[in-house]
N, C-alpha and C. Protein backbone atom coordinates (compact mmCIF):
# COMPACT_ATOMS: atom_id res chain seq x y z
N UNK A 1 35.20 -49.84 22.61
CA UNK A 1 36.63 -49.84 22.33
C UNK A 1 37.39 -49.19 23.48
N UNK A 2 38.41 -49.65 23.69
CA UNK A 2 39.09 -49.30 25.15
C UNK A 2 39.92 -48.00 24.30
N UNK A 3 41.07 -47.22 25.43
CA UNK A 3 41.67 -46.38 25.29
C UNK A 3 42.88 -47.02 24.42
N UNK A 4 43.56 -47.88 24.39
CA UNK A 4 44.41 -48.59 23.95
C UNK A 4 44.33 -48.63 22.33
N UNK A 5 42.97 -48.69 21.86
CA UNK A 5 42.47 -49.25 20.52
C UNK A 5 42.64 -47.85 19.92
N UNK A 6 41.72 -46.90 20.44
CA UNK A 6 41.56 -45.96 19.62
C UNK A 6 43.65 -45.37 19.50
N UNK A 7 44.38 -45.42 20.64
CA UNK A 7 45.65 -44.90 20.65
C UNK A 7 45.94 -45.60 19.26
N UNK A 8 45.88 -47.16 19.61
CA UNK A 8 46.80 -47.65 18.06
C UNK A 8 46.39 -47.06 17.04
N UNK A 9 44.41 -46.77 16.59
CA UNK A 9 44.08 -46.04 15.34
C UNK A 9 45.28 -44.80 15.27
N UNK A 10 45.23 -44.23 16.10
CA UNK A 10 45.61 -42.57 15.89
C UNK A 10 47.21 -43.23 15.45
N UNK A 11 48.33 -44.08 16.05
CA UNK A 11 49.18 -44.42 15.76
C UNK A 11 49.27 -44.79 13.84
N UNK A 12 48.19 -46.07 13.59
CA UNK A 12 48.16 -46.05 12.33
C UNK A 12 47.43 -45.12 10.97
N UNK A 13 47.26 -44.13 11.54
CA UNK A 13 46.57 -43.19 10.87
C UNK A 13 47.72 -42.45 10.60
N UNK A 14 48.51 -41.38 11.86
CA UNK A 14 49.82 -41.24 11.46
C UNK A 14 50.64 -41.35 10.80
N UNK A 15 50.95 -42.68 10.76
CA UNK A 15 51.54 -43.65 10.15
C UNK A 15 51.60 -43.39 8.13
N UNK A 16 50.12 -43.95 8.28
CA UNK A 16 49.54 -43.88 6.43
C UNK A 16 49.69 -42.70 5.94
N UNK A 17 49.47 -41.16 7.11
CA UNK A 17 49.58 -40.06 6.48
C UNK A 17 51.42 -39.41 6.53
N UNK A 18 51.65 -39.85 7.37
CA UNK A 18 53.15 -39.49 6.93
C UNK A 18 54.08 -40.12 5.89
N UNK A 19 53.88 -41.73 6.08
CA UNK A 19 54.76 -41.96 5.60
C UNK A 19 54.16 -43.22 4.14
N UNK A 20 52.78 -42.94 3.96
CA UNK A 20 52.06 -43.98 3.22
C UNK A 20 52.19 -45.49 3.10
N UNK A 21 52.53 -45.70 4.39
CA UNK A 21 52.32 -46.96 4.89
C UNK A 21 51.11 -47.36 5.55
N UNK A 22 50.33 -48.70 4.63
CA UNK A 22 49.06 -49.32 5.71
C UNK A 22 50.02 -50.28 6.65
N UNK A 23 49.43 -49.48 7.84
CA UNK A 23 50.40 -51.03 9.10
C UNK A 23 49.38 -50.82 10.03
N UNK A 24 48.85 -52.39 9.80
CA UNK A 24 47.54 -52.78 10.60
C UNK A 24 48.79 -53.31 11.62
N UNK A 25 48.38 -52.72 13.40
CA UNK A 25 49.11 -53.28 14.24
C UNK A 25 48.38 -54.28 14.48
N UNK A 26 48.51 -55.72 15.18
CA UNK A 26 48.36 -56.47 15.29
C UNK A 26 48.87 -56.90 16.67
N UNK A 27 50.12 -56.55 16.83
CA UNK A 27 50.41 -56.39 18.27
C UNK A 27 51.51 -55.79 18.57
N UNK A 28 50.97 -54.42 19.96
CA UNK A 28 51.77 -53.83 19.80
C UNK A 28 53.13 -54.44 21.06
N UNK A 29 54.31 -54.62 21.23
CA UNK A 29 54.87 -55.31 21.86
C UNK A 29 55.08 -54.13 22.76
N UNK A 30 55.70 -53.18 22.89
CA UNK A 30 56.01 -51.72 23.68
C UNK A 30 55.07 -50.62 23.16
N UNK A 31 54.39 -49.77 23.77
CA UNK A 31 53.47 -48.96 22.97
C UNK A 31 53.69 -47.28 23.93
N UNK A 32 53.89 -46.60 23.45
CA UNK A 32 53.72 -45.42 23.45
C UNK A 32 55.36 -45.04 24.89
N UNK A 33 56.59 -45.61 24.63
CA UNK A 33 57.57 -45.90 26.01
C UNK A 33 58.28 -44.72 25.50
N UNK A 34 59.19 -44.19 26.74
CA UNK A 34 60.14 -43.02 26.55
C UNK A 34 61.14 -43.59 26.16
N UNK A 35 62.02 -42.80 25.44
CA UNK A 35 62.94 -43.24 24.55
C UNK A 35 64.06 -42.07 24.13
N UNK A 36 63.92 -41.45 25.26
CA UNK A 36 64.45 -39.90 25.69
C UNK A 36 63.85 -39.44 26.48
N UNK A 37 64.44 -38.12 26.94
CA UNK A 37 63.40 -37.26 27.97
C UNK A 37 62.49 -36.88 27.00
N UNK A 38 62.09 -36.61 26.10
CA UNK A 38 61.15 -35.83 25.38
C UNK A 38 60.66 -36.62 24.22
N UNK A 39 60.83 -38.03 23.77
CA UNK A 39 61.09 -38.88 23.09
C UNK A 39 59.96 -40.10 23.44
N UNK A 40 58.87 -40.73 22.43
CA UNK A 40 58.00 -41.96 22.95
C UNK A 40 58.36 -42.55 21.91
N UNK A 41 58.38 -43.93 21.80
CA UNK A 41 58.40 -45.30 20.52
C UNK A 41 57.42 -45.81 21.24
N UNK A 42 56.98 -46.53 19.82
CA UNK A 42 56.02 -47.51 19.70
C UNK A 42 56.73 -48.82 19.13
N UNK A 43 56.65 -49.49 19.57
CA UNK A 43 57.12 -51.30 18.47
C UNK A 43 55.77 -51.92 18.55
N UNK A 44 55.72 -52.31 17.37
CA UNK A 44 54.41 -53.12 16.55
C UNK A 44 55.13 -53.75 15.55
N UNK A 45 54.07 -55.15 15.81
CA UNK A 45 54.26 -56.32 14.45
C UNK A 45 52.63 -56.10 13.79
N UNK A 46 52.76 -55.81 12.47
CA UNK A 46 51.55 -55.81 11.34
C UNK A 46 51.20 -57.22 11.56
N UNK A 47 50.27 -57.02 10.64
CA UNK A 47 49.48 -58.31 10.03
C UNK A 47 50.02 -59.25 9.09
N UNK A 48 51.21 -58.47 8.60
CA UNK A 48 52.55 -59.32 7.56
C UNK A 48 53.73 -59.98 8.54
N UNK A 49 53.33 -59.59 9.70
CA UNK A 49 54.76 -60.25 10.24
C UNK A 49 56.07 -59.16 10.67
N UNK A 50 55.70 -58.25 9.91
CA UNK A 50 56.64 -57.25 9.95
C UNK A 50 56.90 -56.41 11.37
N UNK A 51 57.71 -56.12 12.03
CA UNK A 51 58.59 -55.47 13.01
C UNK A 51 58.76 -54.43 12.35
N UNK A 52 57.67 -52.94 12.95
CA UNK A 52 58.01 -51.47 13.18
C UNK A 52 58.23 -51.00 14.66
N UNK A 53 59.56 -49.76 14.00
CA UNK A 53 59.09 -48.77 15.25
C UNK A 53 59.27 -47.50 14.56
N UNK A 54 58.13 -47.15 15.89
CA UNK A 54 57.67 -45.32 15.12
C UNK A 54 58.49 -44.72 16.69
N UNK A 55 59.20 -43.66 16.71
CA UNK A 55 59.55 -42.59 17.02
C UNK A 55 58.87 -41.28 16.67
N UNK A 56 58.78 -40.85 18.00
CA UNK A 56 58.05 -39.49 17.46
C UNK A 56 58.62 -39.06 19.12
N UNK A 57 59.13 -37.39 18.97
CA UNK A 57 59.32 -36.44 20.08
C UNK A 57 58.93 -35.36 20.00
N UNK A 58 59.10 -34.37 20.78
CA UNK A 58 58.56 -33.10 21.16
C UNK A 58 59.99 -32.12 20.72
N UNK A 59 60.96 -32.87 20.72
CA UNK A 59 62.49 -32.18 20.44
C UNK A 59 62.74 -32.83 18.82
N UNK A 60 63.83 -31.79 18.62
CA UNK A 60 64.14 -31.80 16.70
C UNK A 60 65.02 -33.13 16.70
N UNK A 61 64.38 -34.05 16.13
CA UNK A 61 65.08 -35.62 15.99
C UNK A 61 65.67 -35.15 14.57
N UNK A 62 67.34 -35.92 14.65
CA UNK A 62 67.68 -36.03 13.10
C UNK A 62 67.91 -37.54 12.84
N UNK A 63 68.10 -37.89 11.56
CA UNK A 63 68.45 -39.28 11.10
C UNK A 63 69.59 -39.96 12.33
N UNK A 64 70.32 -39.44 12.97
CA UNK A 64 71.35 -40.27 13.61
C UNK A 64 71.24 -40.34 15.09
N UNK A 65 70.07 -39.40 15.53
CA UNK A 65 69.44 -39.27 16.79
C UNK A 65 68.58 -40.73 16.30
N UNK A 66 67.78 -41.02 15.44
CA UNK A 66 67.12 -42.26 15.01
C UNK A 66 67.90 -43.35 15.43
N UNK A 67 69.35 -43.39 14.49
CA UNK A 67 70.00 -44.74 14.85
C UNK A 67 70.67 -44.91 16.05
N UNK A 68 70.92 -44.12 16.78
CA UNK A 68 71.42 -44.25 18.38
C UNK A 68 70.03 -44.76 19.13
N UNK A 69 69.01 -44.35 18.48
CA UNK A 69 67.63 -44.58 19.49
C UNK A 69 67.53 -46.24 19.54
N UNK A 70 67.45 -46.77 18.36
CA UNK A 70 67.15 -48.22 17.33
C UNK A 70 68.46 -48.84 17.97
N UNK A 71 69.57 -48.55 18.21
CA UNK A 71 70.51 -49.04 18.86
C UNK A 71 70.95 -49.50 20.11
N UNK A 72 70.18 -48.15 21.01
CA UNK A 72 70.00 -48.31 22.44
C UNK A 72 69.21 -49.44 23.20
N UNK A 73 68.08 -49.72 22.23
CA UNK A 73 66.51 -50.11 22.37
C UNK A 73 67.03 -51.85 22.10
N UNK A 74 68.26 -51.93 21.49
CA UNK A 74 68.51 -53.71 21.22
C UNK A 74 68.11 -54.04 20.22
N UNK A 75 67.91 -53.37 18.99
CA UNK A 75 67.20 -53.72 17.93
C UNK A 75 67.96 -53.25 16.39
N UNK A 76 68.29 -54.30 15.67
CA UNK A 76 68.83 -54.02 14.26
C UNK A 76 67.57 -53.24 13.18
N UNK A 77 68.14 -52.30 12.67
CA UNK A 77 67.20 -51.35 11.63
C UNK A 77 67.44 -52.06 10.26
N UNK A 78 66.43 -52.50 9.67
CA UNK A 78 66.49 -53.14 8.25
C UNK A 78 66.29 -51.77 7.28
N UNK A 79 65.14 -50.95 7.20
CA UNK A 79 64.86 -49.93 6.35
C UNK A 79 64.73 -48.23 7.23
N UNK A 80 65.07 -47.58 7.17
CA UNK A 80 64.15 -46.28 7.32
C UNK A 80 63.82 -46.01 6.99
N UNK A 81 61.98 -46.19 6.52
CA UNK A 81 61.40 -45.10 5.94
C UNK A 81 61.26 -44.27 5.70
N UNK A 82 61.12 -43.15 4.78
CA UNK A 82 61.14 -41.77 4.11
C UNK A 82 60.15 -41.52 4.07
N UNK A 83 59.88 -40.36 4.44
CA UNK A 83 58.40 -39.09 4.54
C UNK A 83 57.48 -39.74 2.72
N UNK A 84 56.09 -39.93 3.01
CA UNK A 84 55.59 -39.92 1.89
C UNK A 84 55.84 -39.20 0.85
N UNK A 85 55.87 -39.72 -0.38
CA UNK A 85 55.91 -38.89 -1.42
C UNK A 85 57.63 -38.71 -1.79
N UNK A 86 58.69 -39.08 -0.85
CA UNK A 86 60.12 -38.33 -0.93
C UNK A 86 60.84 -39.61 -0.47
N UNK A 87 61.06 -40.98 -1.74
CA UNK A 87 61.85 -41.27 -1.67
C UNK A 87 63.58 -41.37 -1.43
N UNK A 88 63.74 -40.49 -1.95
CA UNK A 88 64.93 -39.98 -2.16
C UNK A 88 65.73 -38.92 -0.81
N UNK A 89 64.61 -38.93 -0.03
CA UNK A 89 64.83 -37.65 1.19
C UNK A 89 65.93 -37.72 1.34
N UNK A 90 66.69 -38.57 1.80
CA UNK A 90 67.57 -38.85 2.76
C UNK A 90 69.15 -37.90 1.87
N UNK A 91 69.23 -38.80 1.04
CA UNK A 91 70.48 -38.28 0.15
C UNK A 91 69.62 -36.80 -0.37
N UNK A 92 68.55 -36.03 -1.12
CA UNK A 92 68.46 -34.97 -1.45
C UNK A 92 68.91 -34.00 0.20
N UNK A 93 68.28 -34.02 1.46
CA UNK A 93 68.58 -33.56 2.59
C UNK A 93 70.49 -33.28 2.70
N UNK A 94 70.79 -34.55 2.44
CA UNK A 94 72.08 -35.00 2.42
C UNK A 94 73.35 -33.91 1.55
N UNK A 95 72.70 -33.96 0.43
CA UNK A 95 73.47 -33.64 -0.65
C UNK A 95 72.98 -31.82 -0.50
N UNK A 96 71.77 -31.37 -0.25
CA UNK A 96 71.31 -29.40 0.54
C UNK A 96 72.62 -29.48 1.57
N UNK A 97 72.56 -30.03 2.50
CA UNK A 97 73.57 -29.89 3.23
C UNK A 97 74.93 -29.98 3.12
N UNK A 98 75.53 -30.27 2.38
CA UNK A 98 77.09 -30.70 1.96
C UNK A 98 76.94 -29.41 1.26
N UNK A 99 75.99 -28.96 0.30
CA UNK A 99 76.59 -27.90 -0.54
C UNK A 99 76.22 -26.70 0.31
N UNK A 100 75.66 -26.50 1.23
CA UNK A 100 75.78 -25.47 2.46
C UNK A 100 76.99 -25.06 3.04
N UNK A 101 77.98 -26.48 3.39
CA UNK A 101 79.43 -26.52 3.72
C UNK A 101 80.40 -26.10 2.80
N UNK A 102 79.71 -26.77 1.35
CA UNK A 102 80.87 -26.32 0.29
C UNK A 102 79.91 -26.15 -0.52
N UNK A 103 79.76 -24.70 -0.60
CA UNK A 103 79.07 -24.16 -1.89
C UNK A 103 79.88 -24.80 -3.31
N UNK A 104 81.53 -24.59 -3.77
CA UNK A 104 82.14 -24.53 -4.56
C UNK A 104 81.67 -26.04 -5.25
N UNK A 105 82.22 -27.07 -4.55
CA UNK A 105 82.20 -28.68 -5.16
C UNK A 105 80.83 -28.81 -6.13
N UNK A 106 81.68 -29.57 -6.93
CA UNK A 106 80.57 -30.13 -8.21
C UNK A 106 80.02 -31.45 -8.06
N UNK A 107 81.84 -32.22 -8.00
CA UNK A 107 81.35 -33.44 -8.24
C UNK A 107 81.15 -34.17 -6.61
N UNK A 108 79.79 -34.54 -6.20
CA UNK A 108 79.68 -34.91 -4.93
C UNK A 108 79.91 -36.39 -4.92
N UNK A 109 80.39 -37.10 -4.20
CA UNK A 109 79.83 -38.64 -4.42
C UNK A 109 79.54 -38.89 -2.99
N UNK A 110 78.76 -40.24 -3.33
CA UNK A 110 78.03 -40.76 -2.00
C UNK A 110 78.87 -41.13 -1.14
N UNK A 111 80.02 -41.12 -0.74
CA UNK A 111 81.19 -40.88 0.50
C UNK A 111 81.03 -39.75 0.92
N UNK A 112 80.84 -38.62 -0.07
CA UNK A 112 80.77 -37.58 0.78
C UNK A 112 79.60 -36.94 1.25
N UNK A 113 78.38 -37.74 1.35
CA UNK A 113 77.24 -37.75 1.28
C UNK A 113 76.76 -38.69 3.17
N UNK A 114 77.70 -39.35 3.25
CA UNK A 114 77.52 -40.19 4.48
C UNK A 114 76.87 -39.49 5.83
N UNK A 115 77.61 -38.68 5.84
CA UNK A 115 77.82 -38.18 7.09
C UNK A 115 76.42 -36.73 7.24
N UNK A 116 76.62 -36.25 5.99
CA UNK A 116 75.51 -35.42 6.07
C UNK A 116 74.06 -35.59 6.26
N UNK A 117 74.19 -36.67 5.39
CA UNK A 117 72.16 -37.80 5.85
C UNK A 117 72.12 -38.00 6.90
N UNK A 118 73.01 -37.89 7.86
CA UNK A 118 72.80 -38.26 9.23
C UNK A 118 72.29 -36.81 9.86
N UNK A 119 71.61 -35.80 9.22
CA UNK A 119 71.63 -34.44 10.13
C UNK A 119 70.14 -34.19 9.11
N UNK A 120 69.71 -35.02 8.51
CA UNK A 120 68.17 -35.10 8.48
C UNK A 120 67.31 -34.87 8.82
N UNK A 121 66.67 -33.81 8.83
CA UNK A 121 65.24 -34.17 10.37
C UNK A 121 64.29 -34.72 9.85
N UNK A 122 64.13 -36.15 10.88
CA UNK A 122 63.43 -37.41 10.93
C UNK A 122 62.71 -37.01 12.37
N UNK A 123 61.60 -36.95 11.97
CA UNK A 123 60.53 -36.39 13.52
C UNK A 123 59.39 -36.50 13.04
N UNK A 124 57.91 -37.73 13.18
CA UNK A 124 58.46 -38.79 12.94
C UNK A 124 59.08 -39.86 12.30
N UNK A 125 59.89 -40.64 13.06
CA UNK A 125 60.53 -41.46 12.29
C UNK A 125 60.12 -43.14 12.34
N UNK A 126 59.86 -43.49 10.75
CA UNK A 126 59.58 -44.97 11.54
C UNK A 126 60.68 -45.76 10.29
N UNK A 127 60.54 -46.93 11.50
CA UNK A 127 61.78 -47.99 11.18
C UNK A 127 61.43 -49.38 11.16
N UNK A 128 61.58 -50.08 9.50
CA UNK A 128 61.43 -51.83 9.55
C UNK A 128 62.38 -52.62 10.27
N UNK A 129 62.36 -53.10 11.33
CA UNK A 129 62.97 -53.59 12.03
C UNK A 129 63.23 -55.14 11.93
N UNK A 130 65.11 -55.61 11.38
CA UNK A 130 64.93 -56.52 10.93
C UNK A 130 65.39 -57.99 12.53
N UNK A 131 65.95 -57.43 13.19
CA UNK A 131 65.75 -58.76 14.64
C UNK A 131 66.01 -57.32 15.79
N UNK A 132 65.67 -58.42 16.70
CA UNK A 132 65.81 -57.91 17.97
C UNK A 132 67.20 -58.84 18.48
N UNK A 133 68.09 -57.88 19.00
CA UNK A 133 69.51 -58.30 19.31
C UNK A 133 69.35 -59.62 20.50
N UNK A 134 69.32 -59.36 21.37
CA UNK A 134 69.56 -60.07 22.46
C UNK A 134 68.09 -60.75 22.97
N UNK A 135 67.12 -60.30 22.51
CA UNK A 135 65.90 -60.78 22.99
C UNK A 135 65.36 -60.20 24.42
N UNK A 136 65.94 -58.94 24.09
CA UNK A 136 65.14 -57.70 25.18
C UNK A 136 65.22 -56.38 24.31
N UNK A 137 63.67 -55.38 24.91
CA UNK A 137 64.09 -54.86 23.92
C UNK A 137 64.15 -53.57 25.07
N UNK A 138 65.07 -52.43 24.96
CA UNK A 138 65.35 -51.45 26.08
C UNK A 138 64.39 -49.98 26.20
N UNK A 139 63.69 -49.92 26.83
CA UNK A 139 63.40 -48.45 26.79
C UNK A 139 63.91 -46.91 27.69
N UNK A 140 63.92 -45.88 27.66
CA UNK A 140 64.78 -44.96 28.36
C UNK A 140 64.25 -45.40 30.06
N UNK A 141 65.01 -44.79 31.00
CA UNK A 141 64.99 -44.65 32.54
C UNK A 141 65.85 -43.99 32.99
N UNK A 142 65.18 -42.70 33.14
CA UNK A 142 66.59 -41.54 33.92
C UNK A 142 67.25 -42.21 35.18
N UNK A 143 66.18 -42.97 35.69
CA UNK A 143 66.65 -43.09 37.02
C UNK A 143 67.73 -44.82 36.94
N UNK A 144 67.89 -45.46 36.09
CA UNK A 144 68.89 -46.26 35.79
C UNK A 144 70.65 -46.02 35.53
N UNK A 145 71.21 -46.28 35.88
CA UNK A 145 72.61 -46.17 35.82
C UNK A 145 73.28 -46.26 34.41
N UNK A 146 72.59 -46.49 33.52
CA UNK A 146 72.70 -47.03 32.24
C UNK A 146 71.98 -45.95 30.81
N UNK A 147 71.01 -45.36 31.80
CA UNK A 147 69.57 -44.90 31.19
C UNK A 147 69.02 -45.76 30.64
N UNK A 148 69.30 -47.23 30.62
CA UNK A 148 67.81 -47.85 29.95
C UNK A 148 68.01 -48.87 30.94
N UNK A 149 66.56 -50.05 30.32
CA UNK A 149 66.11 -50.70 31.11
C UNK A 149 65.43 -51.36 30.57
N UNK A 150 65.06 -52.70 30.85
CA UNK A 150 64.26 -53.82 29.98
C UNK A 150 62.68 -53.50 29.63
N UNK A 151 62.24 -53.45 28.72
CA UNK A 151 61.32 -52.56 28.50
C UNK A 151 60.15 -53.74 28.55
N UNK A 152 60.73 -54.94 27.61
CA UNK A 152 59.99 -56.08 27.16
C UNK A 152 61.06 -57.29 26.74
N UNK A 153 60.60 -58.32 26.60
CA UNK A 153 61.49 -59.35 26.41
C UNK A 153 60.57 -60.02 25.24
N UNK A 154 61.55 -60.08 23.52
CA UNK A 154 60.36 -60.20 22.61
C UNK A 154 61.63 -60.92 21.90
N UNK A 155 61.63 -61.71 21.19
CA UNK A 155 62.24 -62.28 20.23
C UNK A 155 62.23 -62.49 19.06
N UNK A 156 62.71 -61.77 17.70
CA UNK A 156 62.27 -61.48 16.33
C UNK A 156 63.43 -61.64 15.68
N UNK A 157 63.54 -62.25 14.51
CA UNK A 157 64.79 -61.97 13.21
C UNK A 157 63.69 -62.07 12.31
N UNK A 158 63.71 -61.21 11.10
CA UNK A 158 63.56 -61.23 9.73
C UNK A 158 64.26 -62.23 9.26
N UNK A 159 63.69 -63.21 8.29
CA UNK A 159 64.43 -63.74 7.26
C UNK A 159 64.05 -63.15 5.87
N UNK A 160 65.12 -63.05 5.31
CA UNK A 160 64.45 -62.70 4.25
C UNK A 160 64.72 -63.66 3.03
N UNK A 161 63.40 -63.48 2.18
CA UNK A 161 63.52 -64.09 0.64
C UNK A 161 63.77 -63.75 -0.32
N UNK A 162 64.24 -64.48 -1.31
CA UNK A 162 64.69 -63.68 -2.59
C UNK A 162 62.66 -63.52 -3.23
């Protein structure tokens, strides 16, 4: 087995233990690319067809550091996965934090809930990815004028079924 193989195991092992997902890669299209200074993604299509990317850094990622990443990269986010076991992360995280700001408030609603899920820490983070925008997909480059740069040229939309 080459170096490549065993990387993807350790990738999908990760994977099942964080976030209890089986995702047999199948192919990985970008594998292990910077995506910050301190920041690597992976993009992989499973054995279902399915479009992930895993994020993982060395620096404190939150939920909206995620969607600027997924944004940069040319790629629409269908799901974010939640830490095993903690469906609900996102809004419970969400809703600790709002009442940090305002101890007093009772009645919270999910407007006022928006902005706070975005200060999540998602480290790693992985994401069902439903197309790829333009049919490139970008990874970081300090040394680009832009900071990114064509990483791969891959072409994907989800359709989905009822």
């Amino acid at each position: 087995m080459s170096d490549r193989t065993y990387d993807e195991l350790a990738v999908e092992r990760a994977i099942k233990e964080r976030f209890g997902i089986d995702a047999d890669i199948r192919q990985a299209v970008l594998f292990r690319v910077p995506v910050g200074p301190l920041n690597e993604a992976t993009l992989f299509l499973t054995s279902k067809k399915q479009l992930f990317l895993y994020v993982v850094g060395k620096s404190k990622l939150v939920f909206s550091d995620i969607k600027k990443i997924v944004f940069a990269m040319g790629l629409k986010a269908d799901t974010y996965i939640p830490p095993k076991g903690r469906p609900d992360y996102f809004n419970e995280v969400g809703r600790a934090k709002f009442c940090e700001v305002f101890p007093g408030r009772k009645n919270i609603s999910e407007e006022d809930l928006i902005f706070y899920k975005t200060l999540a820490p998602y480290n790693p983070a992985l994401v069902l990815i439903s197309e790829v925008r333009d049919g490139h997909v970008y990874q970081y480059d300090s040394d680009s004028n832009t900071n990114w740069r064509v990483g791969a040229r891959f072409a994907y939309r989800r359709i989905k079924t009822s």
